[in-house]
C-alpha atoms as a PDB file:
ATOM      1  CA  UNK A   1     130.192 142.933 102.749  1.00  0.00           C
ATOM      2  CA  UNK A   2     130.301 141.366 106.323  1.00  0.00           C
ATOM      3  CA  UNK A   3     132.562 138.237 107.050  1.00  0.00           C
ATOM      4  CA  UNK A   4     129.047 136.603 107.451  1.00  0.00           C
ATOM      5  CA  UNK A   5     128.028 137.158 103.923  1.00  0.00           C
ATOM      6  CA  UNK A   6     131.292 136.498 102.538  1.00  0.00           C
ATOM      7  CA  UNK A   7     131.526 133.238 103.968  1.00  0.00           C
ATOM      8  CA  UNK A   8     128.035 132.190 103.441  1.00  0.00           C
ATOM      9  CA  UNK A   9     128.846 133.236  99.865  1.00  0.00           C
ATOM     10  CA  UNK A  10     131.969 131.477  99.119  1.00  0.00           C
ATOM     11  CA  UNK A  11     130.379 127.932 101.312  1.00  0.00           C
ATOM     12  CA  UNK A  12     127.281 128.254  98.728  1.00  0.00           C
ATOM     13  CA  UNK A  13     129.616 128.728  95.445  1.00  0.00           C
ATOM     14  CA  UNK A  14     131.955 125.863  96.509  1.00  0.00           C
ATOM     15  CA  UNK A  15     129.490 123.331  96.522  1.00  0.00           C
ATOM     16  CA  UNK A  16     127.532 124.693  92.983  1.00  0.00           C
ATOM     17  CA  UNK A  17     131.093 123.957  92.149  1.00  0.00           C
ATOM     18  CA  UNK A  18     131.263 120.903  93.668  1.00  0.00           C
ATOM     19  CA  UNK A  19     128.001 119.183  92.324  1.00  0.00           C
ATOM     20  CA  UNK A  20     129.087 120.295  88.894  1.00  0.00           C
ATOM     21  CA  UNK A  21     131.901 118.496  88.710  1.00  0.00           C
ATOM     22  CA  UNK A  22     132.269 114.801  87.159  1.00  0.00           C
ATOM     23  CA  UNK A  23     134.468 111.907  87.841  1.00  0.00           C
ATOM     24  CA  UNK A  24     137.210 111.904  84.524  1.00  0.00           C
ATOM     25  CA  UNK A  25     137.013 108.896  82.023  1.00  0.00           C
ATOM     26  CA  UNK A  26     140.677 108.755  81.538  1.00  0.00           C
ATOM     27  CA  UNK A  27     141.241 107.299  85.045  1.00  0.00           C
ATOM     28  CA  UNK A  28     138.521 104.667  85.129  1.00  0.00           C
ATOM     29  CA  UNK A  29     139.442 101.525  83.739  1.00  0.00           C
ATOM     30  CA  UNK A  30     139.097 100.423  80.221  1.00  0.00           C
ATOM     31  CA  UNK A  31     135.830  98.003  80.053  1.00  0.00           C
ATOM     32  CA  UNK A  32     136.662  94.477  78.497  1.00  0.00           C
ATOM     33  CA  UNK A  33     133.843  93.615  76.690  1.00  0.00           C
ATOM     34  CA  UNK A  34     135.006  90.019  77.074  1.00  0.00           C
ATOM     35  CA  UNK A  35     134.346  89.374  80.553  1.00  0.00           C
ATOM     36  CA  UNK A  36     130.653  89.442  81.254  1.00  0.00           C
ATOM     37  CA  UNK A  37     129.971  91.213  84.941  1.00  0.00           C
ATOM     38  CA  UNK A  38     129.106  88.482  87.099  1.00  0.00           C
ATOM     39  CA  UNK A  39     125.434  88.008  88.017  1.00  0.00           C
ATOM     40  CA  UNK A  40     124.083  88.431  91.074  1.00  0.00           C
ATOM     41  CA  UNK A  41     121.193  86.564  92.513  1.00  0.00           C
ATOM     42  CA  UNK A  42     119.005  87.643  94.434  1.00  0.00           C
ATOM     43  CA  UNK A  43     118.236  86.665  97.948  1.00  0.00           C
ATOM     44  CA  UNK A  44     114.321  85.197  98.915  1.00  0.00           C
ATOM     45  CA  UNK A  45     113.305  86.653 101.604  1.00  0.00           C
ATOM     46  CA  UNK A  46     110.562  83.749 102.023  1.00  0.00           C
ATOM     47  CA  UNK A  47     109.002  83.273 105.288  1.00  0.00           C
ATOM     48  CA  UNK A  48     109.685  80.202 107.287  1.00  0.00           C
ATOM     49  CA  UNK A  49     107.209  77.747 107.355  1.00  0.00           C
ATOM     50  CA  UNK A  50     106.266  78.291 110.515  1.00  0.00           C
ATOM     51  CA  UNK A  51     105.917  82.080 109.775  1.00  0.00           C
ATOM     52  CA  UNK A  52     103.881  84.342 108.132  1.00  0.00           C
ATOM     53  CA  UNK A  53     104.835  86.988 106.320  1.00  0.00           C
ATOM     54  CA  UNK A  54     103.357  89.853 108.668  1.00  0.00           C
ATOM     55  CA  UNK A  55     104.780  88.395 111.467  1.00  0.00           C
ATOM     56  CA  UNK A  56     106.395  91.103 113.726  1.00  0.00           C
ATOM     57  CA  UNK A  57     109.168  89.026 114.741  1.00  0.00           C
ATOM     58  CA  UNK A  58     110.484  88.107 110.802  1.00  0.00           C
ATOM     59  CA  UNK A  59     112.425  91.222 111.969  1.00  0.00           C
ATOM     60  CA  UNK A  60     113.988  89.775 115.195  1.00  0.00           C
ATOM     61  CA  UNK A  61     114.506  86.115 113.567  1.00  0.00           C
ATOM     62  CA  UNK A  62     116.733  87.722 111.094  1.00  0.00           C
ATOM     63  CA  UNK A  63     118.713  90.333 113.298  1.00  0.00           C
ATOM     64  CA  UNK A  64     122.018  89.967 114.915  1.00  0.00           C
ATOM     65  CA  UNK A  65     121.662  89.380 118.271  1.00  0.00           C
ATOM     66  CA  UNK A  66     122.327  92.600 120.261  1.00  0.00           C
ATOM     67  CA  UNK A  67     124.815  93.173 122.436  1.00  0.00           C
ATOM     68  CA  UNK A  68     125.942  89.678 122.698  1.00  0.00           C
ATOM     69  CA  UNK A  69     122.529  88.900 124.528  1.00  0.00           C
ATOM     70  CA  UNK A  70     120.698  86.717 121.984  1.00  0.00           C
ATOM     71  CA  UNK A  71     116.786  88.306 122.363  1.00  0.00           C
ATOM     72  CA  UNK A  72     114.296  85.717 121.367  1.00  0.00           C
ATOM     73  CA  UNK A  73     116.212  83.371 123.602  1.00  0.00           C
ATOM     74  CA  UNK A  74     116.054  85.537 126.657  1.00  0.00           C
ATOM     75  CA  UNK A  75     112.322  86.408 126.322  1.00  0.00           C
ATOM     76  CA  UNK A  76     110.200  84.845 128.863  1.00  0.00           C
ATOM     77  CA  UNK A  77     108.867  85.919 132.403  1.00  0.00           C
ATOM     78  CA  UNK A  78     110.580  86.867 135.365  1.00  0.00           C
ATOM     79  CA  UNK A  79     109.051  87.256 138.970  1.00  0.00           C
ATOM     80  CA  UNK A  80     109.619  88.057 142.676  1.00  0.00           C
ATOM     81  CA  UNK A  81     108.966  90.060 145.561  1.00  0.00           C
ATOM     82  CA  UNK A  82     110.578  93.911 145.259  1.00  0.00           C
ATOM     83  CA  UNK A  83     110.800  95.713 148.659  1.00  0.00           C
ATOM     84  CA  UNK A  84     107.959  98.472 149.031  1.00  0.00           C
ATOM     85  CA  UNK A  85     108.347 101.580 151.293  1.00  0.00           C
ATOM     86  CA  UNK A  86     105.119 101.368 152.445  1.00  0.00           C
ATOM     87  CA  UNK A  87     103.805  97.788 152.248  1.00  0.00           C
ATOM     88  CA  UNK A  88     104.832  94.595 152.939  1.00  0.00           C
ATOM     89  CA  UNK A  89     106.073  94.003 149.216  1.00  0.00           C
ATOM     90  CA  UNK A  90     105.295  94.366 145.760  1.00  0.00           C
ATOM     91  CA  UNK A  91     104.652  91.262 144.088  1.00  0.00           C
ATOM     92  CA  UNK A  92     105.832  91.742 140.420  1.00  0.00           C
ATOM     93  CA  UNK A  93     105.908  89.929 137.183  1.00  0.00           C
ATOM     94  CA  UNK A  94     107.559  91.087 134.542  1.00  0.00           C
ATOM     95  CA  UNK A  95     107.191  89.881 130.348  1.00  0.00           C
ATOM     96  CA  UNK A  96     109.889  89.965 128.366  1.00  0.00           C
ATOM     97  CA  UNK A  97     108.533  89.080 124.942  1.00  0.00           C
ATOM     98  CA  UNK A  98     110.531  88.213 122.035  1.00  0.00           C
ATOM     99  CA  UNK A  99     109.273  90.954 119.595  1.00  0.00           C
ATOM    100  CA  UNK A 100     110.972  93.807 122.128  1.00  0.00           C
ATOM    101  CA  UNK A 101     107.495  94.411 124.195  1.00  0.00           C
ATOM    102  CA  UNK A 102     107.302  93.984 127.581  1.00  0.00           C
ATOM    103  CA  UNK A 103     104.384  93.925 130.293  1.00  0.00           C
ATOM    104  CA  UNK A 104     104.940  94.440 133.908  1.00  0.00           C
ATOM    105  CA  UNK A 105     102.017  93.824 136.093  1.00  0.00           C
ATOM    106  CA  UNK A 106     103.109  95.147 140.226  1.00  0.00           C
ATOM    107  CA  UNK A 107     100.570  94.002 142.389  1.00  0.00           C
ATOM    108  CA  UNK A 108     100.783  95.870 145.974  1.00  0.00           C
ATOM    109  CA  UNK A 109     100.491  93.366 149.124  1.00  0.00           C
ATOM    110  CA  UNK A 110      98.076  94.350 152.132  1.00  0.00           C
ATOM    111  CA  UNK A 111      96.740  97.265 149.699  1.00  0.00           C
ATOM    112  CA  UNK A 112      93.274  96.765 148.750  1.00  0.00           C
ATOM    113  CA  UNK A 113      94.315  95.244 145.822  1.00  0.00           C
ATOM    114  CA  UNK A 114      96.118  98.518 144.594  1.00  0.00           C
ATOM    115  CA  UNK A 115      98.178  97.255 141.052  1.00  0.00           C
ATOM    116  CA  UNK A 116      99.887  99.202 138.387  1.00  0.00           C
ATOM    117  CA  UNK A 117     100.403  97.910 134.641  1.00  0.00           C
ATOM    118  CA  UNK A 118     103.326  99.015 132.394  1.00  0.00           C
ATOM    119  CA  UNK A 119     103.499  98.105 128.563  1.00  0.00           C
ATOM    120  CA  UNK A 120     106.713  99.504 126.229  1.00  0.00           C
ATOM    121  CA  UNK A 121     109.623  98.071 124.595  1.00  0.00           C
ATOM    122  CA  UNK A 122     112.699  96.467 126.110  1.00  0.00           C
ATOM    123  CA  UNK A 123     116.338  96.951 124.768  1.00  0.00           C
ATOM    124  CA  UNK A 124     119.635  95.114 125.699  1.00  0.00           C
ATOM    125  CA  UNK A 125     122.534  97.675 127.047  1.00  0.00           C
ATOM    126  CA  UNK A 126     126.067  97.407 128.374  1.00  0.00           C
ATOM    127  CA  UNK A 127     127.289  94.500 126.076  1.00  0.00           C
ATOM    128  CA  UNK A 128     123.879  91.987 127.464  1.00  0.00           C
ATOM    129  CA  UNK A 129     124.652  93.305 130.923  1.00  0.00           C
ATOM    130  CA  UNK A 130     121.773  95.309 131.504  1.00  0.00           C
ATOM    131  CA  UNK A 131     118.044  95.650 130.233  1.00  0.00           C
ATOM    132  CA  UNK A 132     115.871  98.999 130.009  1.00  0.00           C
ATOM    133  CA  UNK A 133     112.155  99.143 129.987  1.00  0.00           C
ATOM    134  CA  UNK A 134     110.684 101.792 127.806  1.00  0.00           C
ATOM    135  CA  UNK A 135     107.210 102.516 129.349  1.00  0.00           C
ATOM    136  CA  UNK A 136     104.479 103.199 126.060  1.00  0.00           C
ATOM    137  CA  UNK A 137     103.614 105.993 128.758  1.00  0.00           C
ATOM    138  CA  UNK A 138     105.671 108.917 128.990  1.00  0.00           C
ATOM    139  CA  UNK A 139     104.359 109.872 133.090  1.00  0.00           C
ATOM    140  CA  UNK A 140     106.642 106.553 133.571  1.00  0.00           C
ATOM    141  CA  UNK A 141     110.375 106.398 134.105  1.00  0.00           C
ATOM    142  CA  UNK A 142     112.661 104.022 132.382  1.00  0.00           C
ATOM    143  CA  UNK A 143     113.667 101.289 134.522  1.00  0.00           C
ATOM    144  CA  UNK A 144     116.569  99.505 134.414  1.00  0.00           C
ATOM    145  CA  UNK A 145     117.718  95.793 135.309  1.00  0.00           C
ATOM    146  CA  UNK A 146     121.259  94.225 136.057  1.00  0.00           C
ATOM    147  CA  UNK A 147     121.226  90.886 133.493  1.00  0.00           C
ATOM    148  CA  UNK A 148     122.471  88.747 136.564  1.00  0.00           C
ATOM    149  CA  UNK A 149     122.027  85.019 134.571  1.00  0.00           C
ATOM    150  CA  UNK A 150     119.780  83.969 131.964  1.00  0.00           C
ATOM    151  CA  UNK A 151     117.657  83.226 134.891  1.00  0.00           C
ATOM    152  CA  UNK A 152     117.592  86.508 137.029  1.00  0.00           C
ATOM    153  CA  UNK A 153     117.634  90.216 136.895  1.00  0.00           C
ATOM    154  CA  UNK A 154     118.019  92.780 139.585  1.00  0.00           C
ATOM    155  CA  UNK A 155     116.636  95.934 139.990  1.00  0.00           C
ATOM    156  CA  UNK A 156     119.203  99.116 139.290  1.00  0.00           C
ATOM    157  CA  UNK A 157     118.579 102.706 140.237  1.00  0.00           C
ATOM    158  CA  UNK A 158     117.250 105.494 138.372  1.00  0.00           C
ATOM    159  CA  UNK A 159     121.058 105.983 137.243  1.00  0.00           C
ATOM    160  CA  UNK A 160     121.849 101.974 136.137  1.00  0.00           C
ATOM    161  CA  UNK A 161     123.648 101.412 140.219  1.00  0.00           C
ATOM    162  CA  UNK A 162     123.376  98.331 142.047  1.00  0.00           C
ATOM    163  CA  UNK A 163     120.713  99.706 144.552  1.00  0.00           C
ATOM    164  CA  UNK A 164     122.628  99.761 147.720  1.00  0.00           C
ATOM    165  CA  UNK A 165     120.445  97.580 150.207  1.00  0.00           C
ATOM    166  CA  UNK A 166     120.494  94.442 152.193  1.00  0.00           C
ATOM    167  CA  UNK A 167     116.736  93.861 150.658  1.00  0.00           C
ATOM    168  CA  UNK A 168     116.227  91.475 147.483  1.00  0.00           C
ATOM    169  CA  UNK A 169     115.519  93.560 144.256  1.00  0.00           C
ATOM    170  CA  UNK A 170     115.777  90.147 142.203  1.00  0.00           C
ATOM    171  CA  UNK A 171     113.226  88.486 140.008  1.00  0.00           C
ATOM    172  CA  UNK A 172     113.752  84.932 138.439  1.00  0.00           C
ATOM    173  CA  UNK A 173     112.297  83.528 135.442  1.00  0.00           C
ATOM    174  CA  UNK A 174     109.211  81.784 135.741  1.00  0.00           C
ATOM    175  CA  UNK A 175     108.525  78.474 135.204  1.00  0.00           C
ATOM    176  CA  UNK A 176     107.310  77.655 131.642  1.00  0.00           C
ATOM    177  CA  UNK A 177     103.591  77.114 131.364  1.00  0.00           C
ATOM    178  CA  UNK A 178     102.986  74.242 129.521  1.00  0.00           C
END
């Protein structure tokens, strides 16, 4: 028999072994028949009146926030002028909504009106110091941003660097729309 068998052999009878054995009586406690086992309610999970039950961010209310970045408080839209090899600038707002979707609309200046439209999910890295975007399309990268305040992120490189530059890879949250 090889050492291949053998082994395969002797891993296969110790767990037939294994799952035949029981847990012994004599060490479990003796039950006392004059203590009921307390009862346990259980927990509503009712929506909140201002939800409804198929709401896709019941899920979010509930969750710890992660990372120390709380995300239905740092939802909202952020926007600015990114530095463009071969334009003037690309003017670029970016969605950050509260169920973990995102929208980025980058609108190319002196262009012809060339844009480009990115939908995914959003997730929280690097203990709320750093954001990645999760394109719904797979021919996009991943593109990370710097958390900078609850009012700005910055750009990173393909690798989650500061991008070395003297040029302004920041966008700031917009104003609320009323």
């Amino acid at each position: 028999m090889t050492n291949r068998i053998l082994f395969t052999t002797t891993v296969l009878a110790a767990a037939i072994a294994m799952a035949g054995c029981k847990p012994s009586t004599d060490a479990a406690a003796p039950e006392d028949s004059a203590t009921p086992a307390p009862a346990v309610a259980p927990v509503a999970n009712e929506p909140a009146a201002d939800e409804h039950p198929t709401d896709v961010l019941r899920e979010v209310d509930n969750a710890p926030a992660p990372e120390g970045l709380d995300v239905r408080a740092f939802a909202g839209s952020f926007e600015g002028t990114l530095p463009c090899a071969d334009c003037p600038g690309i003017d670029s707002t970016l969605t950050l909504n509260a169920d973990g979707t995102y929208s980025l609309h980058d609108a190319y200046r002196e262009s012809d009106g060339a844009t480009n439209d990115v939908t995914g999910t959003w997730t929280v890295e690097e203990a709320g110091k750093r954001i990645r975007l999760d394109p719904n399309s797979k021919q996009d990268q991943d593109r990370l941003y710097e958390v900078v305040s609850d009012d700005e992120l910055r750009m990173l490189d393909i690798d989650g660097n500061p991008i070395e530059s003297g040029l302004d890879y920041s966008l700031h949250r917009a104003p609320a729309a009323h």
